[in-house]
Protein backbone atom coordinates (compact mmCIF):
# COMPACT_ATOMS: atom_id res chain seq x y z
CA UNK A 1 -7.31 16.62 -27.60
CA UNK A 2 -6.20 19.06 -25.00
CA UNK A 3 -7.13 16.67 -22.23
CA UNK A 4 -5.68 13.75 -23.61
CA UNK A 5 -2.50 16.17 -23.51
CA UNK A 6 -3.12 17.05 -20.12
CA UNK A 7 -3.07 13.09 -19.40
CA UNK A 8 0.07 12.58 -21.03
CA UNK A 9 1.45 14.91 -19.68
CA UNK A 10 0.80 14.11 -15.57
CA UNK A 11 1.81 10.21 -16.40
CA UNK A 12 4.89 11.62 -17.53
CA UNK A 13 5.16 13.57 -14.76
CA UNK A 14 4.29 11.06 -12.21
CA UNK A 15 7.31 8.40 -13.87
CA UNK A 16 9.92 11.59 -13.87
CA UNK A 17 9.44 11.42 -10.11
CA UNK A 18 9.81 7.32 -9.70
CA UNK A 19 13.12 6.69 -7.04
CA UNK A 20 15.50 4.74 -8.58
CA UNK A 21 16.46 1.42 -6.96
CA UNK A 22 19.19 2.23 -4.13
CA UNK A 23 21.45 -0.76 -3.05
CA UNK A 24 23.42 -0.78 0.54
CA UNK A 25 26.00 -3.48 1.71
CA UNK A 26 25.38 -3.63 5.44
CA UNK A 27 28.15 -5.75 7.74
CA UNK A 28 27.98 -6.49 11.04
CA UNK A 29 30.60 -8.68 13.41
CA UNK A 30 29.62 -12.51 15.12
CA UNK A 31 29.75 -12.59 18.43
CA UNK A 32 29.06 -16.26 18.76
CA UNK A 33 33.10 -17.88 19.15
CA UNK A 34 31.53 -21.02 16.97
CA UNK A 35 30.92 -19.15 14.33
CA UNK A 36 32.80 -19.73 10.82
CA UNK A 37 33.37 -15.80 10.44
CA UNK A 38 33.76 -13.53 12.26
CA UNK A 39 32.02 -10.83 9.62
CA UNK A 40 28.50 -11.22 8.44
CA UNK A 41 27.58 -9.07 4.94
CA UNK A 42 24.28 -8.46 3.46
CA UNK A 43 23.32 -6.53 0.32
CA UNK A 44 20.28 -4.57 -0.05
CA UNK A 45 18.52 -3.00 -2.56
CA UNK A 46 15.36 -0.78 -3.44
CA UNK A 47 13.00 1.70 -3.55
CA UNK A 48 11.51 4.69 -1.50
CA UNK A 49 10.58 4.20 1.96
CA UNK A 50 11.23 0.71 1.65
CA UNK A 51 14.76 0.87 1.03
CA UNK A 52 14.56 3.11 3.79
CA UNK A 53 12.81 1.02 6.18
CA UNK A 54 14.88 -1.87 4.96
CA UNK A 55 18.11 0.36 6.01
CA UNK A 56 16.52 1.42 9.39
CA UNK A 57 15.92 -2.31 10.14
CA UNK A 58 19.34 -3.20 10.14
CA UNK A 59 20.83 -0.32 11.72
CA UNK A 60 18.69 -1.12 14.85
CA UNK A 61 20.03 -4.48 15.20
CA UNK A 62 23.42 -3.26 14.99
CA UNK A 63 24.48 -3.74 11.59
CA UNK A 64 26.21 -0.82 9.87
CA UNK A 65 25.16 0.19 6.39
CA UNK A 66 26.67 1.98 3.47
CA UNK A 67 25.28 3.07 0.54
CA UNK A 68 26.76 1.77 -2.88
């Protein structure tokens, strides 16, 4: 019995700790003077380092990102 409790209680541990899904809206401007905008906007969303990586992506190619 005790270990089954010691089971429960790590799994409940473990989902306590889950990231919740983070969502940015990330804009960046056309250059191109053919273009049908001038503004491009993206939204994205998830978890952990790949919300994260998702962000740093995007930044790098010159797109500017704010978290919702």
């Amino acid at each position: 019995m005790k270990k089954s409790l010691t089971i429960l209680s790590f799994a409940l541990l473990a989902l306590t700790f889950e990231s919740c899904e983070k969502c940015a809206t990330c804009t960046t401007f056309e250059e191109d003077p053919n273009a049908t905008t001038t503004e491009r906007v993206t939204e994205i969303c998830g978890r952990g380092r790949d919300f994260t990586d998702q962000v740093t992506v995007y930044e790098r190619t010159n797109w500017e990102c704010v978290e919702n």
